[in-house]
C-alpha atoms as a PDB file:
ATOM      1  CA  UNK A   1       2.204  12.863 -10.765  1.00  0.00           C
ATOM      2  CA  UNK A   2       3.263  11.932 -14.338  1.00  0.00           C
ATOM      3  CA  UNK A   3       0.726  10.012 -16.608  1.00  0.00           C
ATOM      4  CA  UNK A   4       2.895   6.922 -16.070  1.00  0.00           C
ATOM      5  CA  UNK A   5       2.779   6.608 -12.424  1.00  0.00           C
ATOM      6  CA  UNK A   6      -1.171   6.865 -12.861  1.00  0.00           C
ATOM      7  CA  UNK A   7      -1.251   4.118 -15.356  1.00  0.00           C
ATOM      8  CA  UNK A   8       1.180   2.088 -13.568  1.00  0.00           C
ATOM      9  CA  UNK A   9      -0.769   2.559 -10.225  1.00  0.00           C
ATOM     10  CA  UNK A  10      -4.114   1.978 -11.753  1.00  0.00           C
ATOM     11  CA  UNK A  11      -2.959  -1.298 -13.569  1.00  0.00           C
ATOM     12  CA  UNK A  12      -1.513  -2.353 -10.290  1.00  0.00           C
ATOM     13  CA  UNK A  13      -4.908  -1.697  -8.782  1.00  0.00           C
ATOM     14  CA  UNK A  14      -7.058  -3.505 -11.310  1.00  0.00           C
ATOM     15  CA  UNK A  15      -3.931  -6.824 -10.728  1.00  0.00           C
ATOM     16  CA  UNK A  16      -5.092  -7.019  -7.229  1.00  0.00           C
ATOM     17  CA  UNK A  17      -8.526  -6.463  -7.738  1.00  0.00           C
ATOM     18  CA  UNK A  18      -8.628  -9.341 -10.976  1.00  0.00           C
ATOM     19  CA  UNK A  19      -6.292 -11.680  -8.731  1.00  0.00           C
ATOM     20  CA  UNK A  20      -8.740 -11.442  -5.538  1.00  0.00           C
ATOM     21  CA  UNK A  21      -5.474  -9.939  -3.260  1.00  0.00           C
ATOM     22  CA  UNK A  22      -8.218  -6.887  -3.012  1.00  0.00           C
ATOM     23  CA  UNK A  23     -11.275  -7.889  -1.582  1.00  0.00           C
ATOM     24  CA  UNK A  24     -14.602  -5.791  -3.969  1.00  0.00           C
ATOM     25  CA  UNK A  25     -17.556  -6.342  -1.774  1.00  0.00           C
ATOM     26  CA  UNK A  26     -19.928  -3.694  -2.975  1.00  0.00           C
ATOM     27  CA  UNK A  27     -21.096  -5.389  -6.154  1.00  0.00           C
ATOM     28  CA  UNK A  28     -21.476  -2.492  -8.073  1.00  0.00           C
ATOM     29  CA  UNK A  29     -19.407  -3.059 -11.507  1.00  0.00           C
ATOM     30  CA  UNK A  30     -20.355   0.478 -12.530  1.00  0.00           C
ATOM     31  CA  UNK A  31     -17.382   1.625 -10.027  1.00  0.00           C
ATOM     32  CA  UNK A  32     -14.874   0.707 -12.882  1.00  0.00           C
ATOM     33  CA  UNK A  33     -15.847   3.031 -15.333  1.00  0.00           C
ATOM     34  CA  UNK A  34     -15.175   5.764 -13.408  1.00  0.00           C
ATOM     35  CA  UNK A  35     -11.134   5.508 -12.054  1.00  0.00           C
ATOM     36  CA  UNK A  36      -8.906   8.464 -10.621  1.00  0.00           C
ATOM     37  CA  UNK A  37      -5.359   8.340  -9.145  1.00  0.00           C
ATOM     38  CA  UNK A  38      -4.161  10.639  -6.889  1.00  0.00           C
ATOM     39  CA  UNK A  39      -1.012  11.495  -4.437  1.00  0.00           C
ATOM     40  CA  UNK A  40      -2.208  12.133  -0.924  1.00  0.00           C
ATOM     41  CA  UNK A  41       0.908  14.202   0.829  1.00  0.00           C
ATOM     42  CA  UNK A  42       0.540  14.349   4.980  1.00  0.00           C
ATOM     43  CA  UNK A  43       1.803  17.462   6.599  1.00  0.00           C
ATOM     44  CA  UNK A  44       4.775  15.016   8.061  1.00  0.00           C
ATOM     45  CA  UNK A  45       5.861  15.039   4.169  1.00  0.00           C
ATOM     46  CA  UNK A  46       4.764  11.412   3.878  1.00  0.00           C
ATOM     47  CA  UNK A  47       3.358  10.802   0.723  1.00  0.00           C
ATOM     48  CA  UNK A  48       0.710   8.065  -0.470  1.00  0.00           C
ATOM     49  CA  UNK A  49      -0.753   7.334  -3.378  1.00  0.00           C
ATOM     50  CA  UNK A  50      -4.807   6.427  -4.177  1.00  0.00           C
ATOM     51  CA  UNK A  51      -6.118   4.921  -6.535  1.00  0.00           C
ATOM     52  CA  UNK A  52     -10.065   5.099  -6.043  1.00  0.00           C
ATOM     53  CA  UNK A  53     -13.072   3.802  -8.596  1.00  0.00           C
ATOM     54  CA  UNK A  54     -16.826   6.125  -7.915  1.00  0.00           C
ATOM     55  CA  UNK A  55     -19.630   5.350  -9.077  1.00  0.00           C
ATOM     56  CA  UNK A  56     -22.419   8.301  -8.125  1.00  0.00           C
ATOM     57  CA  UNK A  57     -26.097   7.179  -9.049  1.00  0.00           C
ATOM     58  CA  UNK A  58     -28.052  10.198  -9.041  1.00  0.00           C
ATOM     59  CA  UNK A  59     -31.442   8.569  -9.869  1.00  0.00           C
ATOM     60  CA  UNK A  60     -34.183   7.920  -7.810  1.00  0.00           C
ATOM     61  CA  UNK A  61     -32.762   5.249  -5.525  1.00  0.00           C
ATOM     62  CA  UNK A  62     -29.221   7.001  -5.449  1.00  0.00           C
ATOM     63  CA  UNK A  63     -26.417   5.047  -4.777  1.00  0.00           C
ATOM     64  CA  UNK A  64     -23.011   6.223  -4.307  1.00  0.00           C
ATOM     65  CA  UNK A  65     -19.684   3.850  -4.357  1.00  0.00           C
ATOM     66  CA  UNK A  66     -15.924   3.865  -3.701  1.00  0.00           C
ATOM     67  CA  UNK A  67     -13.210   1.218  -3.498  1.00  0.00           C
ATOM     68  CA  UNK A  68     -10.144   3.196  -2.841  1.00  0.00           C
ATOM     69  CA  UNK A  69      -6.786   1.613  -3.386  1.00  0.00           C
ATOM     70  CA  UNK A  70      -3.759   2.810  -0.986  1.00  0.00           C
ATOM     71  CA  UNK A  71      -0.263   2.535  -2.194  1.00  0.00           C
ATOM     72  CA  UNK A  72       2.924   4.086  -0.047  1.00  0.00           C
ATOM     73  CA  UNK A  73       6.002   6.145  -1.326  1.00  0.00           C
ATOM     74  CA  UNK A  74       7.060   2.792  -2.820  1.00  0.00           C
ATOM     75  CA  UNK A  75       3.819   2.004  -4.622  1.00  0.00           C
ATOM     76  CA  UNK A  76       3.307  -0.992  -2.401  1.00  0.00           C
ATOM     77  CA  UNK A  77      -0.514  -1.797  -1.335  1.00  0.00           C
ATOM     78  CA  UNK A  78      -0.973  -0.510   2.476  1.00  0.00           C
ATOM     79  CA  UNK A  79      -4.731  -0.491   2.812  1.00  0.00           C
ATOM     80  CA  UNK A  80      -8.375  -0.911   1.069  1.00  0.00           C
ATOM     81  CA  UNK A  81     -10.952   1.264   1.946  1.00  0.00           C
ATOM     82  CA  UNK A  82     -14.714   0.623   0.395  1.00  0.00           C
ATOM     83  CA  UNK A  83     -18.060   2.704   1.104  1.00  0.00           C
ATOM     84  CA  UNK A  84     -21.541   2.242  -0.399  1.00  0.00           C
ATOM     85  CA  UNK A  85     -24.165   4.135   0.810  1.00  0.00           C
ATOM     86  CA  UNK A  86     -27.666   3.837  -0.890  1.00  0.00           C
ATOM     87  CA  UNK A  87     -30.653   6.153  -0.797  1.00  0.00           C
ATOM     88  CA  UNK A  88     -33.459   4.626   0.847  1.00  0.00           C
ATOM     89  CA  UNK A  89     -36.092   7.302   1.437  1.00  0.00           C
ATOM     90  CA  UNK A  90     -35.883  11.250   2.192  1.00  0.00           C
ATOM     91  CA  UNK A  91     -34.137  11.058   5.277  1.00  0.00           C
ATOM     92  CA  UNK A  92     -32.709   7.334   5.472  1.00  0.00           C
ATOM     93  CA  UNK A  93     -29.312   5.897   3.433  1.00  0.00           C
ATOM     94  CA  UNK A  94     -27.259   2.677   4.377  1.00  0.00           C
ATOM     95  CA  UNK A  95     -24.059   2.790   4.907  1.00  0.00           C
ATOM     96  CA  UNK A  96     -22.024  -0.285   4.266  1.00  0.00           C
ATOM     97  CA  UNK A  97     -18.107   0.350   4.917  1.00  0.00           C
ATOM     98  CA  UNK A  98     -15.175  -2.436   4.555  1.00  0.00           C
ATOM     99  CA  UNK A  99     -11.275  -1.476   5.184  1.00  0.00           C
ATOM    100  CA  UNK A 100      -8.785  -3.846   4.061  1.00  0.00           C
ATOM    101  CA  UNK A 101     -11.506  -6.290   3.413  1.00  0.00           C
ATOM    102  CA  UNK A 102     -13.413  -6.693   6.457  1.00  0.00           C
ATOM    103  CA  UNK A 103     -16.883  -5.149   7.563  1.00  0.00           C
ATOM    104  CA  UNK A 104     -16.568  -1.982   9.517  1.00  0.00           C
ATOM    105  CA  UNK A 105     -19.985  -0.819   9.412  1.00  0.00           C
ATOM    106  CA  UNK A 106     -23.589  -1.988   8.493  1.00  0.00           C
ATOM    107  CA  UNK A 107     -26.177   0.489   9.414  1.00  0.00           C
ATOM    108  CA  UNK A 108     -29.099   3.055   8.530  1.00  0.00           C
ATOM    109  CA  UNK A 109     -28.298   6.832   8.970  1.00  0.00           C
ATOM    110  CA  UNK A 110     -30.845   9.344   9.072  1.00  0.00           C
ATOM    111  CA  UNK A 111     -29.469  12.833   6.831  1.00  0.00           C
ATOM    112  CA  UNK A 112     -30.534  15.180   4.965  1.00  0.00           C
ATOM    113  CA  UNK A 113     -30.252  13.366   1.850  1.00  0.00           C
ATOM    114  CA  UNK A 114     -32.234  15.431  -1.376  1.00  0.00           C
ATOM    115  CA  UNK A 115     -31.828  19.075  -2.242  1.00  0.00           C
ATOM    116  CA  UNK A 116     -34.941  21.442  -2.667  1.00  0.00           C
ATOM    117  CA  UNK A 117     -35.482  20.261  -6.376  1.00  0.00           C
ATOM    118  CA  UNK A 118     -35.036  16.645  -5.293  1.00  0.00           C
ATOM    119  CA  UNK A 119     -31.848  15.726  -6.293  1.00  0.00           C
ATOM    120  CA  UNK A 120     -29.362  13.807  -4.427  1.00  0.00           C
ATOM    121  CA  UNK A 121     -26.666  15.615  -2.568  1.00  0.00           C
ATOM    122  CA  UNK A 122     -24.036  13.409  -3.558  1.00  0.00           C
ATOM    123  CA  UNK A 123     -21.615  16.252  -4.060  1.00  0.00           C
ATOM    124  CA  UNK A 124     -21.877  17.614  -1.089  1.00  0.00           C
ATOM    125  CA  UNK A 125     -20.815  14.911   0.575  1.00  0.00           C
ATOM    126  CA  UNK A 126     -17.620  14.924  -1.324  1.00  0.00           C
ATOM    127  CA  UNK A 127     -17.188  17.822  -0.812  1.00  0.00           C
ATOM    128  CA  UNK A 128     -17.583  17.290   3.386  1.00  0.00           C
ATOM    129  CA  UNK A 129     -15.180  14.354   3.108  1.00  0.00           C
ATOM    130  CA  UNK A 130     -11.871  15.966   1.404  1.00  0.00           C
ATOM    131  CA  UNK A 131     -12.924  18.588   4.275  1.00  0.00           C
ATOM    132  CA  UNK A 132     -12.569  16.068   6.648  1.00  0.00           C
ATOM    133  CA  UNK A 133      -9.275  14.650   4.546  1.00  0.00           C
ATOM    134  CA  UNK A 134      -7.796  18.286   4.918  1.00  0.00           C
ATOM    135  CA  UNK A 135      -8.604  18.343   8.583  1.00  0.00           C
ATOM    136  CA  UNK A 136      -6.633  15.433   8.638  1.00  0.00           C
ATOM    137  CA  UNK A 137      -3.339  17.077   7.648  1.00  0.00           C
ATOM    138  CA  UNK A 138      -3.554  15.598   4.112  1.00  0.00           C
ATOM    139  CA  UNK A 139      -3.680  16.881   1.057  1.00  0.00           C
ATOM    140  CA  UNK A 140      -5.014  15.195  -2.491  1.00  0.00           C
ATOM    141  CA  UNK A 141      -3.127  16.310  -5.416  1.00  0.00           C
ATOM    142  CA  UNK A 142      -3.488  14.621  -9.109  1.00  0.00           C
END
């Protein structure tokens, strides 16, 4: 992808997001400092791009957040996918999960949430979900 398409997708993002066509239900404003555009190509050749904003609290009281923007071949918005998922005690996060807007999920999971020196395992979970992506037949490219 060419530096242009990623600032053209990105301000196209931020449009929706600033004209309320893209619902933002996570409240977490730190999500915008953090942007990255990708192209997503399915093994059918079909590509899509994203356009996703992280925010990855590593504190005590982790929190980690994505909005992820989907745009087709034609750069035209096809979906909305958000996540937050928030530390509440050693074994314990909630997961709150919108697509396109609406509330998909709501609940408390029980994982394996801090590493032997007590730090979150936020990366790891990236890590497990473009796994899961790749499983998927797609793959992210920047």
């Amino acid at each position: 992808m060419s530096e242009a398409q990623k600032e053209r997708l990105l301000n196209k993002a931020l449009g929706y997001i600033e004209n309320e066509e893209v619902s933002y239900l996570s409240n977490n404003d730190l999500i915008f400092d953090h942007s990255e555009v990708r192209g997503i190509q399915y093994d059918d050749g079909t590509k899509n791009y994203s356009v996703s904003f992280n925010d990855v609290e590593e504190a005590a009281g982790s929190r980690i957040t994505n909005l992820n923007i989907v745009f087709d071949e034609n750069e035209e918005l096809k979906n909305t996918f958000e996540i937050d998922i928030q530390v509440l005690n050693h074994e314990d996060v909630r997961v709150d999960y919108w697509q396109d807007g609406k509330g998909i999920a709501n609940q408390v999971l029980t994982v394996d949430t801090v590493d032997s020196s007590g730090g979150f395992k936020a990366m790891g979970w990236m890590d497990c979900m473009q796994g899961c992506l790749a499983g998927k037949g797609m793959k992210c490219y920047h």
